[in-house]
PDB file of N, CA and C in Angstrom:
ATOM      1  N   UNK A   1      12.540 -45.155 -39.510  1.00  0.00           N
ATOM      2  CA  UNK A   1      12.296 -43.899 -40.217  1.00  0.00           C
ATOM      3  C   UNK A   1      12.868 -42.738 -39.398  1.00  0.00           C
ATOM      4  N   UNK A   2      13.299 -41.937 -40.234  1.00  0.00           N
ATOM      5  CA  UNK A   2      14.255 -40.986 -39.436  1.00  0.00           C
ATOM      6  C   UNK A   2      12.637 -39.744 -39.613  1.00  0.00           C
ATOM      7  N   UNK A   3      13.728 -39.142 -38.178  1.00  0.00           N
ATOM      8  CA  UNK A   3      12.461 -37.619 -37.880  1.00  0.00           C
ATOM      9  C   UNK A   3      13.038 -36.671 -37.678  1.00  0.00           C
ATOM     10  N   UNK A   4      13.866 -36.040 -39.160  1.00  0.00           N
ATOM     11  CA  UNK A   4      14.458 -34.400 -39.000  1.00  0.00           C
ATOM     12  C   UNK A   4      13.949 -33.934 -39.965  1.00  0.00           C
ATOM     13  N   UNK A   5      14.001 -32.428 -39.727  1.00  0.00           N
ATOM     14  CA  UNK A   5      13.616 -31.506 -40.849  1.00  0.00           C
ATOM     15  C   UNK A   5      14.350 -31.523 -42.139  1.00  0.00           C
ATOM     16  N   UNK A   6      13.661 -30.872 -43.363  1.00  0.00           N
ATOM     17  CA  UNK A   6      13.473 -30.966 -44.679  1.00  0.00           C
ATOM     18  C   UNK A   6      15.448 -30.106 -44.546  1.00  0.00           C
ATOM     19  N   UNK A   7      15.529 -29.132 -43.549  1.00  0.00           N
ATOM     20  CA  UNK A   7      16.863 -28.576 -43.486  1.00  0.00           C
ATOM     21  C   UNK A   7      17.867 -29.313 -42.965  1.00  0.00           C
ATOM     22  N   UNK A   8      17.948 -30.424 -42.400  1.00  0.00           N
ATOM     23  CA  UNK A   8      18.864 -30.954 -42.355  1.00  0.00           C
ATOM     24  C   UNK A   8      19.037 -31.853 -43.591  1.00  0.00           C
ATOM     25  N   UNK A   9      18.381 -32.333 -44.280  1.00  0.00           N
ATOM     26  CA  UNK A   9      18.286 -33.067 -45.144  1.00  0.00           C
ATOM     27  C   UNK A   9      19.065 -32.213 -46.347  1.00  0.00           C
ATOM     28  N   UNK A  10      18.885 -30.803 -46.417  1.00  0.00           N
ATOM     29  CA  UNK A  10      19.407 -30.319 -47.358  1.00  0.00           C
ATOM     30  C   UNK A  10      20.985 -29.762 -47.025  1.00  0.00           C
ATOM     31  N   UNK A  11      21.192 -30.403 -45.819  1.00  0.00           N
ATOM     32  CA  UNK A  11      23.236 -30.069 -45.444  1.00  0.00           C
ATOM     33  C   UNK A  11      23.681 -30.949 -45.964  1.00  0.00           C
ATOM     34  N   UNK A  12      22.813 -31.754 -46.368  1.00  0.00           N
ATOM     35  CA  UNK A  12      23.805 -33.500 -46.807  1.00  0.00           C
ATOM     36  C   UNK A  12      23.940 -32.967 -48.246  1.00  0.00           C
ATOM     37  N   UNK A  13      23.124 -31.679 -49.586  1.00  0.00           N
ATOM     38  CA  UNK A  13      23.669 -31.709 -50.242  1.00  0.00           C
ATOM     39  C   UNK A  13      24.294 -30.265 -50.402  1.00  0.00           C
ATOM     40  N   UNK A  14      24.553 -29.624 -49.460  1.00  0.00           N
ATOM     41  CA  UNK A  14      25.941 -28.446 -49.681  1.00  0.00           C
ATOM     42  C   UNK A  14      27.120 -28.787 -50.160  1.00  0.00           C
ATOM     43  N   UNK A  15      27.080 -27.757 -51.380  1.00  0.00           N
ATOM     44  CA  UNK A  15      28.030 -27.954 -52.486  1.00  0.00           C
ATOM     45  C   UNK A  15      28.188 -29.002 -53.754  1.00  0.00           C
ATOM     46  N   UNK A  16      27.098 -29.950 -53.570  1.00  0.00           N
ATOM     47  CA  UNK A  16      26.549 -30.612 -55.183  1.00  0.00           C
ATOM     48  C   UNK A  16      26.491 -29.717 -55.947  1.00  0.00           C
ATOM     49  N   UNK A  17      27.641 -29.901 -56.923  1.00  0.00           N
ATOM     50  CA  UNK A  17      27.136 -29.531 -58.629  1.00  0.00           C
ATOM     51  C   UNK A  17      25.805 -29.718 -59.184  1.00  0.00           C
ATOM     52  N   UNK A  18      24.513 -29.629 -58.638  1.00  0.00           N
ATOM     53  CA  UNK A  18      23.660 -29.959 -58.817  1.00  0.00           C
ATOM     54  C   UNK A  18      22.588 -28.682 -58.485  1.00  0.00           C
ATOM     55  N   UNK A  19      21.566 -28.785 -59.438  1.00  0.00           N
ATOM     56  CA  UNK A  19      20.709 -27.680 -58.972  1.00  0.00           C
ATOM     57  C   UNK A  19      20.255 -27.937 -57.601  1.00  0.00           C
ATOM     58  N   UNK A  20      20.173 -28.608 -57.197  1.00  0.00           N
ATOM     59  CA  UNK A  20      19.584 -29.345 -55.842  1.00  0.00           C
ATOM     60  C   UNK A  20      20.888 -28.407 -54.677  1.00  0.00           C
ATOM     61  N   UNK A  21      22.014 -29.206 -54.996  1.00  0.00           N
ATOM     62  CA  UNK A  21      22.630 -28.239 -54.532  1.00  0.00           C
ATOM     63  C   UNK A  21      22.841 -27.227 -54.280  1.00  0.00           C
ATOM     64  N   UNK A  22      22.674 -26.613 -55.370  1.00  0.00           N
ATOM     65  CA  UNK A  22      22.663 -25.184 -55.359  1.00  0.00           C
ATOM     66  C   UNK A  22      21.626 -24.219 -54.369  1.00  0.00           C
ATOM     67  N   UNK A  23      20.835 -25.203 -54.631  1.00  0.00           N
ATOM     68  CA  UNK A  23      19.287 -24.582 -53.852  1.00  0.00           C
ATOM     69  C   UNK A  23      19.742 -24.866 -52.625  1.00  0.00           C
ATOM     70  N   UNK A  24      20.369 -25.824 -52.028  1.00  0.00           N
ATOM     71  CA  UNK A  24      20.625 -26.054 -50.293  1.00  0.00           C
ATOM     72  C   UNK A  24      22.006 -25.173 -50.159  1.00  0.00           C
ATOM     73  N   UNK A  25      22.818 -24.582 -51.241  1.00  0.00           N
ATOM     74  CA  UNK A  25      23.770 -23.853 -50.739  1.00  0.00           C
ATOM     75  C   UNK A  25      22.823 -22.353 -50.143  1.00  0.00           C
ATOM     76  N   UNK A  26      21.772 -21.682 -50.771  1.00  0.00           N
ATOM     77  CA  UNK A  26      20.948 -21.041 -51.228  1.00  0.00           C
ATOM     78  C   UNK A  26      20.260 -21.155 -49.548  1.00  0.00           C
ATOM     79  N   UNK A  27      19.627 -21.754 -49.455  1.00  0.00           N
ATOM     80  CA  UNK A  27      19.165 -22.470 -48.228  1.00  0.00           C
ATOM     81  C   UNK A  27      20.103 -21.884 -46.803  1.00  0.00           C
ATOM     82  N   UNK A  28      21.363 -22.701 -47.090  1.00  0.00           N
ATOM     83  CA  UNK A  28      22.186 -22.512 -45.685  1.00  0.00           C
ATOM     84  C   UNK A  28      22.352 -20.773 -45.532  1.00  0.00           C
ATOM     85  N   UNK A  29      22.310 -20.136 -46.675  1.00  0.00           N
ATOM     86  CA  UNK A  29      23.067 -19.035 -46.696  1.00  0.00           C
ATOM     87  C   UNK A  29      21.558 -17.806 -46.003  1.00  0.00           C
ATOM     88  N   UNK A  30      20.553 -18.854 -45.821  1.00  0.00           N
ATOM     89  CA  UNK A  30      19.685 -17.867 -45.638  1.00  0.00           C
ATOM     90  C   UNK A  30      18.831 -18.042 -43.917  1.00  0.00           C
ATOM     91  N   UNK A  31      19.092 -17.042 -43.806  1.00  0.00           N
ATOM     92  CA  UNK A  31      18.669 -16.541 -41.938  1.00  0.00           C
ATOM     93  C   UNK A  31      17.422 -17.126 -41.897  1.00  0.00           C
ATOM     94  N   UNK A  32      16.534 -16.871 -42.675  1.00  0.00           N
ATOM     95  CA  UNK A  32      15.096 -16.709 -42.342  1.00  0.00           C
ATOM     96  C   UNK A  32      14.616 -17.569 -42.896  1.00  0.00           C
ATOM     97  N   UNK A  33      14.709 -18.948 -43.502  1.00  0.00           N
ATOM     98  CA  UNK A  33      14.458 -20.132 -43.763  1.00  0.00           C
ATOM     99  C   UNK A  33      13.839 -20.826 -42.611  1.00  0.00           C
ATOM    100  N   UNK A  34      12.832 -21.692 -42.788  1.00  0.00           N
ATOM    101  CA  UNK A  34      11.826 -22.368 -41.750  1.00  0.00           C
ATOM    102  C   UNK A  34      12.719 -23.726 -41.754  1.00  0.00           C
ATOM    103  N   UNK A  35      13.881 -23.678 -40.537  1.00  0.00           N
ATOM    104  CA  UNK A  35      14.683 -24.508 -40.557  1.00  0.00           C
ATOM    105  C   UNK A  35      14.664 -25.968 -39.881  1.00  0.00           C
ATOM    106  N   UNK A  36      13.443 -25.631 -39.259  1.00  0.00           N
ATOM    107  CA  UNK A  36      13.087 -26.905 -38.312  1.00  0.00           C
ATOM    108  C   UNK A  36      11.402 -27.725 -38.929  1.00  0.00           C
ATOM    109  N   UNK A  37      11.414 -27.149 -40.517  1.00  0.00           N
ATOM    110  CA  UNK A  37       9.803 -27.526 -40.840  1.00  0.00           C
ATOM    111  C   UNK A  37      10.133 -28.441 -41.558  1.00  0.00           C
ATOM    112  N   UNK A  38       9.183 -29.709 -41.796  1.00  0.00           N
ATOM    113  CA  UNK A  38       9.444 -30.338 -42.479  1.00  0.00           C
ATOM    114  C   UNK A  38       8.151 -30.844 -43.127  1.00  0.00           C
ATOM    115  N   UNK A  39       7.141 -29.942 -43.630  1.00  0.00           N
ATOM    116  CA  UNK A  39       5.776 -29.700 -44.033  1.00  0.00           C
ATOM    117  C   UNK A  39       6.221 -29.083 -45.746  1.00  0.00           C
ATOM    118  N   UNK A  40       5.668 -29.443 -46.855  1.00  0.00           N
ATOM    119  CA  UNK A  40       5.833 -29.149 -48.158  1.00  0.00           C
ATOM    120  C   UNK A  40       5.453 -27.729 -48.325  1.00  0.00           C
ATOM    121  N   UNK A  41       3.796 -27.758 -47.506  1.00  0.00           N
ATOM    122  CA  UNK A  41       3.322 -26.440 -47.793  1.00  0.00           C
ATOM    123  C   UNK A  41       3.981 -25.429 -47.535  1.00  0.00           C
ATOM    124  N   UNK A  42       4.712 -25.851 -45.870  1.00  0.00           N
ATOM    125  CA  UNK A  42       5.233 -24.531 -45.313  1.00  0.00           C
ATOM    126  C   UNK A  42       6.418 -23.899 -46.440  1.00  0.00           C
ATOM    127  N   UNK A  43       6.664 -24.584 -46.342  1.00  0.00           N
ATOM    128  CA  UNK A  43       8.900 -24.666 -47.013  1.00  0.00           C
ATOM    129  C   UNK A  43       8.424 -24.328 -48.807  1.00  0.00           C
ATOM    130  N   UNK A  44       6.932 -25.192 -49.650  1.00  0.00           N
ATOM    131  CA  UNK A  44       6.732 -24.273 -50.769  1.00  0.00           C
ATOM    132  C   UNK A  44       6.236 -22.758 -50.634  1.00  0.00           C
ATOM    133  N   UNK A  45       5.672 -22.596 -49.850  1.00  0.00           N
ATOM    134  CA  UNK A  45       5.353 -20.918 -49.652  1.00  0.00           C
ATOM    135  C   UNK A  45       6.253 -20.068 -49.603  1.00  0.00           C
ATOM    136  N   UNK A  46       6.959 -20.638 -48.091  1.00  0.00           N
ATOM    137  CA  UNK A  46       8.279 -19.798 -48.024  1.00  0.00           C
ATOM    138  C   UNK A  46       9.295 -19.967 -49.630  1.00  0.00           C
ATOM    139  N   UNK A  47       9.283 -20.046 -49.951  1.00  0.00           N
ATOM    140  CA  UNK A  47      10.234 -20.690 -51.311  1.00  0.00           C
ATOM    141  C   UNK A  47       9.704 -19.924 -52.630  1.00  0.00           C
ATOM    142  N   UNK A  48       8.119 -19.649 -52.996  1.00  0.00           N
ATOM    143  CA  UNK A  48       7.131 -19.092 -53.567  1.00  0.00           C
ATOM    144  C   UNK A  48       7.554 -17.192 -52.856  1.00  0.00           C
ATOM    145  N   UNK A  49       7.405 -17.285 -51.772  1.00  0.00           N
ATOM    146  CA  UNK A  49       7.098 -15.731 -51.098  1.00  0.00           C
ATOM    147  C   UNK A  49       8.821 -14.678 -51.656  1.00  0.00           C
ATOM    148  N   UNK A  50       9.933 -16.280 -51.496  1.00  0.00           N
ATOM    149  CA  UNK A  50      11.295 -15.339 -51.346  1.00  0.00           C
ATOM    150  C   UNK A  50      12.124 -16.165 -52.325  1.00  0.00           C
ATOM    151  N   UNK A  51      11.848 -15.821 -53.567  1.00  0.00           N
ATOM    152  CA  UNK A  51      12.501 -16.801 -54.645  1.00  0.00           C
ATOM    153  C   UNK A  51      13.952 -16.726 -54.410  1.00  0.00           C
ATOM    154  N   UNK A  52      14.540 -17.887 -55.147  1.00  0.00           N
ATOM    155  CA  UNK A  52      16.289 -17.499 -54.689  1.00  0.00           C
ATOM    156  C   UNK A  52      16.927 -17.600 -56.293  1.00  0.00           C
ATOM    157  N   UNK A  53      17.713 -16.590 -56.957  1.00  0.00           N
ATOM    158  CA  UNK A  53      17.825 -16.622 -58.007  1.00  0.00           C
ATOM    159  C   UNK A  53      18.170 -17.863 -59.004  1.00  0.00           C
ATOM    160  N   UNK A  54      17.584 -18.024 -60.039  1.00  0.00           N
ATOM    161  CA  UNK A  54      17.887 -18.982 -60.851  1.00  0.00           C
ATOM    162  C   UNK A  54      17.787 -20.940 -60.045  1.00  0.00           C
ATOM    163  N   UNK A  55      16.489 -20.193 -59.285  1.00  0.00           N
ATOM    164  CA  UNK A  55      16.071 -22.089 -59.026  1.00  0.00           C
ATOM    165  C   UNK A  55      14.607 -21.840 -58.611  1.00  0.00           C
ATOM    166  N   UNK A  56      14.655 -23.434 -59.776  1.00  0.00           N
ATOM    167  CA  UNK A  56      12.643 -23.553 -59.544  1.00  0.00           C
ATOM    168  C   UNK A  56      12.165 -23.891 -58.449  1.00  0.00           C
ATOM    169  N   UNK A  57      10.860 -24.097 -58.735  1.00  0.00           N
ATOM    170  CA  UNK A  57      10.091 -24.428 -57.702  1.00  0.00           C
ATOM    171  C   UNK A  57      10.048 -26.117 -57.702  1.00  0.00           C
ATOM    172  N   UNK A  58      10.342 -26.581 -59.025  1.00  0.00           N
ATOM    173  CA  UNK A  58      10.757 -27.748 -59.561  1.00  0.00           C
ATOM    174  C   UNK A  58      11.951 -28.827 -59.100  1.00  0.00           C
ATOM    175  N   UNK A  59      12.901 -27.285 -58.847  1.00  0.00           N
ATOM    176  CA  UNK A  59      13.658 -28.357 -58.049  1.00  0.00           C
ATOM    177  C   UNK A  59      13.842 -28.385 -56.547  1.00  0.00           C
ATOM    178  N   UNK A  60      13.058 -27.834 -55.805  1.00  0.00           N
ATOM    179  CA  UNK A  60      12.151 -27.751 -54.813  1.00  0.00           C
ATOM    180  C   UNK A  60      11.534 -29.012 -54.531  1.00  0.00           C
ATOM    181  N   UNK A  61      10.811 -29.576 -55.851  1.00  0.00           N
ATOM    182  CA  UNK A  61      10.005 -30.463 -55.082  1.00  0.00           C
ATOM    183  C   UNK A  61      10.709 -31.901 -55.988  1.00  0.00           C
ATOM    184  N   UNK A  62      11.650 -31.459 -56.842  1.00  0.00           N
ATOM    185  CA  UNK A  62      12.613 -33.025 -56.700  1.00  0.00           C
ATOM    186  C   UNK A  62      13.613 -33.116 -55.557  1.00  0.00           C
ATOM    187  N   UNK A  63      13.566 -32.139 -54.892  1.00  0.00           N
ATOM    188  CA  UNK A  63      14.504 -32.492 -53.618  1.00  0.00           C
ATOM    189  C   UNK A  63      13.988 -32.801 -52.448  1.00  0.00           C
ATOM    190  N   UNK A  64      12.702 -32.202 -52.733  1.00  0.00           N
ATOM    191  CA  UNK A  64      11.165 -32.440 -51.199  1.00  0.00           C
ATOM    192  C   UNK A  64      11.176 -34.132 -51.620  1.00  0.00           C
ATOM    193  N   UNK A  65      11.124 -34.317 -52.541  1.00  0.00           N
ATOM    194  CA  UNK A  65      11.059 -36.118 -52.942  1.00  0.00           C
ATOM    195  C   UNK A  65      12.168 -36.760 -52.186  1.00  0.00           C
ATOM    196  N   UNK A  66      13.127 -36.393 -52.711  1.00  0.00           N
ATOM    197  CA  UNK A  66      14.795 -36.987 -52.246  1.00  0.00           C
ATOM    198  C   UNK A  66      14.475 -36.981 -50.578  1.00  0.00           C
ATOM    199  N   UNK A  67      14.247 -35.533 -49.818  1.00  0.00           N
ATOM    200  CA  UNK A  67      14.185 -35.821 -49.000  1.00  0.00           C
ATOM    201  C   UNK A  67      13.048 -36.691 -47.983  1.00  0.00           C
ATOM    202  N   UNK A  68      12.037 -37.057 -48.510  1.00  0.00           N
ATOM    203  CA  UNK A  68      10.972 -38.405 -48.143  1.00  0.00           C
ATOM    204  C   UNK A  68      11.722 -39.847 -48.676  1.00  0.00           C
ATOM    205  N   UNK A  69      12.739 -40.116 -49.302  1.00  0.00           N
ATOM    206  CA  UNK A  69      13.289 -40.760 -49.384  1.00  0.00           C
ATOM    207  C   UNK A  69      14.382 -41.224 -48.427  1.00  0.00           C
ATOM    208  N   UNK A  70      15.410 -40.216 -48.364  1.00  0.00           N
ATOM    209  CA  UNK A  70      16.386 -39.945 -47.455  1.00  0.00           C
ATOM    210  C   UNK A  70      15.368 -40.185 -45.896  1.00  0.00           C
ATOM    211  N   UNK A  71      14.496 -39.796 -45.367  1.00  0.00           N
ATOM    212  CA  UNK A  71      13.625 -40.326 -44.213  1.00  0.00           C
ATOM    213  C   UNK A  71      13.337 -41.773 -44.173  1.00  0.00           C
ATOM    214  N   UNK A  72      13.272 -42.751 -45.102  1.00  0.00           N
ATOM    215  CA  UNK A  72      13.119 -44.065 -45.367  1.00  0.00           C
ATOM    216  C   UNK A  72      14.297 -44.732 -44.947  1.00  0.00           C
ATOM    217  N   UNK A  73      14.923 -44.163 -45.269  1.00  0.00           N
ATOM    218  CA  UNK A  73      16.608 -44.725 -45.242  1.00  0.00           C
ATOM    219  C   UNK A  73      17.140 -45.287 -43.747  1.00  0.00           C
TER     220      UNK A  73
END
């Protein structure tokens, strides 16, 4: 089982045509992202507190999935 944060997990999808993507392009582009957390609560709050235009919270937590998956791997 791998042990990195929810942010590295989301470099593997920079630049997917994918809302998922989009949200980790969204992600990289942002300073103040909790880049070393890999806690749901923390990363949904922060995510809740500083929305990023035109992405849910939904796909937030199909990618919080992907990435408990991607940790299996």
């Amino acid at each position: 089982m791998k042990d990195r944060p929810y942010y590295q997990y989301m470099k593997t999808q920079l630049g997917a045509k994918t809302a998922v993507g989009k949200l980790a392009d969204y992600i990289a582009d942002d300073m103040s992202f909790p880049k070393y957390s890999n806690n749901y609560d923390e990363i949904s709050d922060y995510l809740e507190k500083n929305p990023y235009l035109n992405i849910s919270l939904d796909t937030f937590d199909e990618s919080f999935s992907d990435y408990r998956e991607w940790l299996q791997s």
